[in-house]
Protein backbone atom coordinates (compact mmCIF):
# COMPACT_ATOMS: atom_id res chain seq x y z
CA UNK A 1 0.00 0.00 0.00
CA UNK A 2 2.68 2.21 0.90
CA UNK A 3 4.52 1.66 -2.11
CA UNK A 4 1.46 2.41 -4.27
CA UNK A 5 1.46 5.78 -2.17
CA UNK A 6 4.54 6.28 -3.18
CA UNK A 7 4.66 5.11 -6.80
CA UNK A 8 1.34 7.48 -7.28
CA UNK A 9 2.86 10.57 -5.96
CA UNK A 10 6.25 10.01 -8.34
CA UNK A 11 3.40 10.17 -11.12
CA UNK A 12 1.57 12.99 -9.87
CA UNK A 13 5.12 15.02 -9.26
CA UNK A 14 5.69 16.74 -13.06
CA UNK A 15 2.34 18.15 -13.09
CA UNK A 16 2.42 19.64 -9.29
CA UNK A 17 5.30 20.99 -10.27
CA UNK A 18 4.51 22.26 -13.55
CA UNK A 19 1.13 23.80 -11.27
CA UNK A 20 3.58 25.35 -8.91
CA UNK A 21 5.97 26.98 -11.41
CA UNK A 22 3.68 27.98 -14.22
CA UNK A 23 0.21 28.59 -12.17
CA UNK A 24 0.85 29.61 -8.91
CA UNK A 25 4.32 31.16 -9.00
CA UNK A 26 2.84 33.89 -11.49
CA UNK A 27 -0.45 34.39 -9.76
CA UNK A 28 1.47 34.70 -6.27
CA UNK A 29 4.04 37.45 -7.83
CA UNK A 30 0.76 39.10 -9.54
CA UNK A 31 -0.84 39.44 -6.36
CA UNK A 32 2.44 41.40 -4.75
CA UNK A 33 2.69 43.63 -7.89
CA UNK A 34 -0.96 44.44 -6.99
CA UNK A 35 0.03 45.85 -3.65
CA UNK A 36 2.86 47.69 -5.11
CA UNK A 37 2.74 51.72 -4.90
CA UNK A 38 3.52 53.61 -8.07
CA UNK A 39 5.76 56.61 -8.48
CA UNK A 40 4.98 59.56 -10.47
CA UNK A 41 6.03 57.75 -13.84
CA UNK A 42 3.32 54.34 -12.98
CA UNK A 43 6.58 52.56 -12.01
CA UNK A 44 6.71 50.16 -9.17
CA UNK A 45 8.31 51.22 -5.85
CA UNK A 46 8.91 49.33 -2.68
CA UNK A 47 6.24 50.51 -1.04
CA UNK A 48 3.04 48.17 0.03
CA UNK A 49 -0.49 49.16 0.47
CA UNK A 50 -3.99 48.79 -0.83
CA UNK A 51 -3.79 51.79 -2.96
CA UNK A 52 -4.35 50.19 -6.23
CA UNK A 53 -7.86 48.23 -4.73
CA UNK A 54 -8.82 51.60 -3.91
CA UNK A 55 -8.73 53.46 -7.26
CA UNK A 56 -10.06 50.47 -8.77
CA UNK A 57 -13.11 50.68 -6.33
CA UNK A 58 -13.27 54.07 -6.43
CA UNK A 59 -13.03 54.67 -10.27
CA UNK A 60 -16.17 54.85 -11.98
CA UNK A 61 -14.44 53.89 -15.22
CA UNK A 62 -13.41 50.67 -13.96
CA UNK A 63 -16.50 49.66 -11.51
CA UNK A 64 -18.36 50.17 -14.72
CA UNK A 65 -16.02 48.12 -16.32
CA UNK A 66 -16.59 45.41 -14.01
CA UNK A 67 -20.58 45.18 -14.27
CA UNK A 68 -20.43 45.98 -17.61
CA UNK A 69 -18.30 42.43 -18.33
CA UNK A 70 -20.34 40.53 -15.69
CA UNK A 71 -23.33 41.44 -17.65
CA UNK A 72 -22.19 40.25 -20.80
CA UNK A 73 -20.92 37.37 -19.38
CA UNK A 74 -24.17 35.98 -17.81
CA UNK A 75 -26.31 37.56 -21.07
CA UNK A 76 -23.72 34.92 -23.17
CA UNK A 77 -24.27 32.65 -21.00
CA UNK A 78 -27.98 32.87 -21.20
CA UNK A 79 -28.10 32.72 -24.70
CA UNK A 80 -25.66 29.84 -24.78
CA UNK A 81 -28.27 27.80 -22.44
CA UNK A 82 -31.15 28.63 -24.51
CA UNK A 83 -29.86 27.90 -27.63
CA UNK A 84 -28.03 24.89 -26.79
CA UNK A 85 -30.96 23.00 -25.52
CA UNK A 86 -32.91 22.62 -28.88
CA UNK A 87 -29.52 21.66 -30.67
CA UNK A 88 -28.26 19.49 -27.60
CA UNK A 89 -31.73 17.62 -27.71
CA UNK A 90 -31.94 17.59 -31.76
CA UNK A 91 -28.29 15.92 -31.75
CA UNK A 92 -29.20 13.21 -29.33
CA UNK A 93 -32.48 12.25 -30.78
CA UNK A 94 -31.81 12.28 -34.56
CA UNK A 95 -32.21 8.33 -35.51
CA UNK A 96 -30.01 8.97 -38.77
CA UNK A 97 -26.48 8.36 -37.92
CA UNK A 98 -25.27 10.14 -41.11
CA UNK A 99 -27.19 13.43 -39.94
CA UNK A 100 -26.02 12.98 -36.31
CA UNK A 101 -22.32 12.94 -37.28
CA UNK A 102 -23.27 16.10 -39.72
CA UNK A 103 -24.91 18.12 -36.20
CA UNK A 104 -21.59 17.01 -34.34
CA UNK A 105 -19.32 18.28 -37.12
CA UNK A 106 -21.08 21.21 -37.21
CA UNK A 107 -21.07 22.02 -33.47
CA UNK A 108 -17.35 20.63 -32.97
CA UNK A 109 -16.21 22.44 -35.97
CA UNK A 110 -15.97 26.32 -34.22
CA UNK A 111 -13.33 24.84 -31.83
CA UNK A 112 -11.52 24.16 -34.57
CA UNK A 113 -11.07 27.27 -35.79
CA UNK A 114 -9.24 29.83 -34.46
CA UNK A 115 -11.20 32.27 -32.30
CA UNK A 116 -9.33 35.28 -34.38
CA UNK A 117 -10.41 33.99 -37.24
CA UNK A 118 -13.63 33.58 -36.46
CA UNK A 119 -13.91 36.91 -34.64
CA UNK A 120 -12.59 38.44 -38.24
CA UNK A 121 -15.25 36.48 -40.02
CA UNK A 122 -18.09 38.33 -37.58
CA UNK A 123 -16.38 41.62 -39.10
CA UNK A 124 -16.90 40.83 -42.84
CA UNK A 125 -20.39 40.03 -41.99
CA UNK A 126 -21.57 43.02 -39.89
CA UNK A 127 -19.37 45.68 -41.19
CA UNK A 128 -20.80 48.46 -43.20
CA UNK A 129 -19.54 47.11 -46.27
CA UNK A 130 -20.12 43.80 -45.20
CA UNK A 131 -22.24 40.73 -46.12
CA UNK A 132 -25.32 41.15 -44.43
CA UNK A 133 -25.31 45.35 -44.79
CA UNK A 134 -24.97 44.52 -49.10
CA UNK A 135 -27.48 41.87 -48.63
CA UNK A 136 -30.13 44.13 -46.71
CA UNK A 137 -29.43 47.18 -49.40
CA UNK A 138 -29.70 44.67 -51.99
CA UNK A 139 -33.14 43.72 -51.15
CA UNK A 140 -34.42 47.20 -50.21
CA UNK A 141 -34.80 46.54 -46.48
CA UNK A 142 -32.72 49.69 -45.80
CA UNK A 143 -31.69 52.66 -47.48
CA UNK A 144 -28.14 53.11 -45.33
CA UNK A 145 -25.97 50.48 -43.91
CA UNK A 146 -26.28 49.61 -40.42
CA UNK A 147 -23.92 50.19 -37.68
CA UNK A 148 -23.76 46.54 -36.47
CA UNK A 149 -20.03 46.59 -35.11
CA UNK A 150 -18.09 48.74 -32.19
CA UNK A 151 -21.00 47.63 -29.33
CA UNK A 152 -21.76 45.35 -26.97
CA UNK A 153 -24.58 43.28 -28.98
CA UNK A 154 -22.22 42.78 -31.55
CA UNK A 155 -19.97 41.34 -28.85
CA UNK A 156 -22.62 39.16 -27.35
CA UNK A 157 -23.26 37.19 -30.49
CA UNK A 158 -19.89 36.83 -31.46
CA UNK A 159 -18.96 35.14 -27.93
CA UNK A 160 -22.11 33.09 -28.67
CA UNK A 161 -21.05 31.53 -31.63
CA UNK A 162 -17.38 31.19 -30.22
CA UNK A 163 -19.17 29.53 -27.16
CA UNK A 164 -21.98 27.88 -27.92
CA UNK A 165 -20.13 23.80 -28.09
CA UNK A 166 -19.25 24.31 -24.56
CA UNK A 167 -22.93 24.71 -23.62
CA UNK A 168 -24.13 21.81 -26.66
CA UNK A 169 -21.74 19.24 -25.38
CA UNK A 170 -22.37 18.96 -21.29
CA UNK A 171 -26.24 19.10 -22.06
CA UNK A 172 -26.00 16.41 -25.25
CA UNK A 173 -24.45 14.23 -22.48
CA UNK A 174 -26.74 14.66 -19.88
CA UNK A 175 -29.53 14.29 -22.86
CA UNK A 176 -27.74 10.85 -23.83
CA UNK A 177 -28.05 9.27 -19.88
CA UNK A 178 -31.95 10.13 -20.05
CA UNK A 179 -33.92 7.14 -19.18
CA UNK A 180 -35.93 6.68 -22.75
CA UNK A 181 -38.82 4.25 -21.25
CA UNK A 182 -39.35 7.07 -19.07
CA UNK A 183 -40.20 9.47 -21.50
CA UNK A 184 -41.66 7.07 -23.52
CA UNK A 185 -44.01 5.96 -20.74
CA UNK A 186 -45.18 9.75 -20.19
CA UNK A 187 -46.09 10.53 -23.24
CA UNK A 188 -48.38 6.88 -23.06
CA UNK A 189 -49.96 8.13 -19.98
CA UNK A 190 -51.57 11.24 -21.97
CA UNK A 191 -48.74 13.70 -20.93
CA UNK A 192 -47.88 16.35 -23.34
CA UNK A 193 -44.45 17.00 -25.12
CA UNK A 194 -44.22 20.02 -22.98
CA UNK A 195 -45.07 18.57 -19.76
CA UNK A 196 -42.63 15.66 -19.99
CA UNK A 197 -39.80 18.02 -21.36
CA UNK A 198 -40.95 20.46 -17.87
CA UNK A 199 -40.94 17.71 -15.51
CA UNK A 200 -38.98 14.75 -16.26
CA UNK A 201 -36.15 16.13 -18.93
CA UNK A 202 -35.43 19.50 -17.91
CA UNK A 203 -35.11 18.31 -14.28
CA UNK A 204 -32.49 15.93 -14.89
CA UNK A 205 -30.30 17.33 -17.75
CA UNK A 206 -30.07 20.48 -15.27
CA UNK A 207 -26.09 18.79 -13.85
CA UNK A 208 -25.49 19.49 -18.32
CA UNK A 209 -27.11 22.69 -18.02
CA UNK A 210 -24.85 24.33 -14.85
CA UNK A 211 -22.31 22.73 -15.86
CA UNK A 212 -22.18 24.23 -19.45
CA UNK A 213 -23.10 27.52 -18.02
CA UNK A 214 -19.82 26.81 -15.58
CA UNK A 215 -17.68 26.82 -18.65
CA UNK A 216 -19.21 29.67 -20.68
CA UNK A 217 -19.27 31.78 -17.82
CA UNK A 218 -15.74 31.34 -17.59
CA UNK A 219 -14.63 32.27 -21.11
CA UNK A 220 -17.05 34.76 -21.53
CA UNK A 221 -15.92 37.02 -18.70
CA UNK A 222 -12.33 36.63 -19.49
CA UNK A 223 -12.94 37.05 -22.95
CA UNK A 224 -10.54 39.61 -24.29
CA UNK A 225 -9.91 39.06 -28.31
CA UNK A 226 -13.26 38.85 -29.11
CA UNK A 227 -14.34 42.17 -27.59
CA UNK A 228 -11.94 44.28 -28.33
CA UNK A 229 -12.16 43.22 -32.28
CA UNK A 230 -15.73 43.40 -32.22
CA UNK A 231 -16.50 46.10 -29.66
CA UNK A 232 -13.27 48.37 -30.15
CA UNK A 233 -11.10 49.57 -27.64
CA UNK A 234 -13.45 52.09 -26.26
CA UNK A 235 -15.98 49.41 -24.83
CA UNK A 236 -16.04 49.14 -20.95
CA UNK A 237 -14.67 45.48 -20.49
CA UNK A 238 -12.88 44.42 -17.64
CA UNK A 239 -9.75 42.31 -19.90
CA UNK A 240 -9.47 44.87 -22.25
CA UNK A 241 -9.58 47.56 -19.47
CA UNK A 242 -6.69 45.33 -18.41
CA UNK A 243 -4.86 45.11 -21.46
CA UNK A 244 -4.86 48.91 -21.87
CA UNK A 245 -3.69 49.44 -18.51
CA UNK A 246 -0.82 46.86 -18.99
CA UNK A 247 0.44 47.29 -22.55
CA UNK A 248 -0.81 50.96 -23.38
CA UNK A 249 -0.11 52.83 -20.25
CA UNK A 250 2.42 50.82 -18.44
CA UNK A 251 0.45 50.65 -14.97
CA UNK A 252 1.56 46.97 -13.84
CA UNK A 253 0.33 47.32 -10.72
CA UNK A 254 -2.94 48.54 -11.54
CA UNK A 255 -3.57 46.06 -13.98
CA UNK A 256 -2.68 43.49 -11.52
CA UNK A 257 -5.15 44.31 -9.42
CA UNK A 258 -7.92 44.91 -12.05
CA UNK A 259 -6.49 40.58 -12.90
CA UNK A 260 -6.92 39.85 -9.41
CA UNK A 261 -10.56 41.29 -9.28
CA UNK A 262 -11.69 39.81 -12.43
CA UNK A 263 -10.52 36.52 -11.45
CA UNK A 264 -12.39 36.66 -7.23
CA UNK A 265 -15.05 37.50 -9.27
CA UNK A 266 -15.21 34.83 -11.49
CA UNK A 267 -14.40 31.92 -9.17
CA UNK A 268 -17.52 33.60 -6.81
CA UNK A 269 -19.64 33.01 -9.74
CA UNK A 270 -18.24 29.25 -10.70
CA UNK A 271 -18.09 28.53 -6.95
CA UNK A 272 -22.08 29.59 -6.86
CA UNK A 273 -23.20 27.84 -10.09
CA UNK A 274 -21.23 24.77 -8.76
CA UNK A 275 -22.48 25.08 -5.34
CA UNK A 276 -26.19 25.19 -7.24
CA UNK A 277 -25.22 22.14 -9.20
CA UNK A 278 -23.82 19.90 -6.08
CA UNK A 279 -27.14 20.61 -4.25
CA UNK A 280 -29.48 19.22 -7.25
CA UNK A 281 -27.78 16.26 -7.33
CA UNK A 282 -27.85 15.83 -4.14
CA UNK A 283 -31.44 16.69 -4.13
CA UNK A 284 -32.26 14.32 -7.29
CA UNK A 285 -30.42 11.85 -6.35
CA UNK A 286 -29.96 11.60 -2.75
């Protein structure tokens, strides 16, 4: 037994190690640059204090910043819920294989792209001169082009599309473990479609659901390409607030703590969602 101990922790060594130096060594030194005072030039000085919490908290740039990109994120994530069900429960219960392996291509297929690449193809299509502004003119529908880019809708459907297989594949696996006689047997018993999918699928493909909303959450708040391509530089994000703060004006410690924030504030969330999804179980299944 002890050996086994032993033999296990030798195989569980690279990646604590890899954890310590590459995970937690940067997020510890981020957290002291965050309590670093700045000189007149935004330099770092030896001198430790809260000051950078307290312009973020009392900035209304950034505070607006910060509910700004938790509203986007939970809008995403929303959508990403919504529209993943009807896909999630099409892929499962499609009896042609040939058209089942077409749905999972198709929903697999945006990982596979890169997310710039995909956030340039959301340009071509809602740009002024883009696809869907010459299509619209084309037909009549307007007399102008649209201004479909630089704001947060446009950002909110791009991060859908970016993040929509994360929400389609937890809730196609809880779909898949569904008991079928059970629905089956319903729907004999003079239940509708609706009142089966209310009260004996939606209740237990909610573990897919919170999970999937776990992992969009996630990405979507931390989301920094995407916005700033779509929404521009001006938009009040939190990671591109950071970004500018880093790279453009050379604050380090302010931008550390604006990191810091973002990520308390996302683990709150995940901890709450997975808190939410531990007690169903537990409630569902005893």
């Amino acid at each position: 037994m002890q050996k086994g101990r032993i033999f296990s922790g030798m195989l569980l060594a690279p990646a604590l190690i890899f954890m310590l130096l590459f995970l937690l060594g940067p997020l510890l030194y981020v957290g002291v640059l965050s309590l670093q005072n700045t000189d007149a030039m935004l330099n770092p000085v030896a001198d430790y204090g809260l000051s950078q919490y307290v312009a973020v908290f009392s900035g209304k740039s950034y505070i607006e910043a910060i509910f700004v990109s938790l509203g986007v994120a939970v809008i995403t994530t929303f959508l990403c819920i919504v529209i993943a069900l009807p896909i999630a429960w099409t892929l499962i219960n499609t009896q042609s294989r040939a058209l089942k392996v077409l749905l999972f291509i198709v929903v697999v297929s945006p990982l596979l792209t890169s997310v710039v690449i995909r956030t340039f193809a959301w340009i071509v299509l809602l740009a002024r001169n883009g696809l869907l502004n010459d299509s619209l003119l084309q037909l009549g529908l307007i007399d102008r082009p649209l201004g479909m880019l630089w704001n947060l809708k446009a950002v909110i459907i791009a991060l859908v599309q970016v993040l929509i297989p994360f929400a389609v594949l937890p809730i196609a696996t809880a779909l898949n473990k569904l008991p079928r006689d059970t629905i089956r047997a319903s729907l004999n018993l003079g239940a509708s479609h609706f009142y089966t999918f209310r009260h004996i699928v939606l209740p237990l493909v909610v573990p897919g659901i919170l999970s999937g909303a776990i992992v969009v959450y996630a990405l979507a708040v931390g989301s920094y390409i995407t916005p700033l391509l779509i929404g521009g530089a001006m938009q009040p994000i939190l990671p591109v607030t950071i970004y500018q703060e880093a790279i453009q004006i050379g604050n380090l410690p302010l931008s550390s703590a604006l990191a810091l924030i973002l990520l308390a504030i996302t683990l709150m969330v995940v901890f709450l969602l997975a808190l939410a999804l531990h007690r169903w179980e537990k409630k569902t299944y005893g």
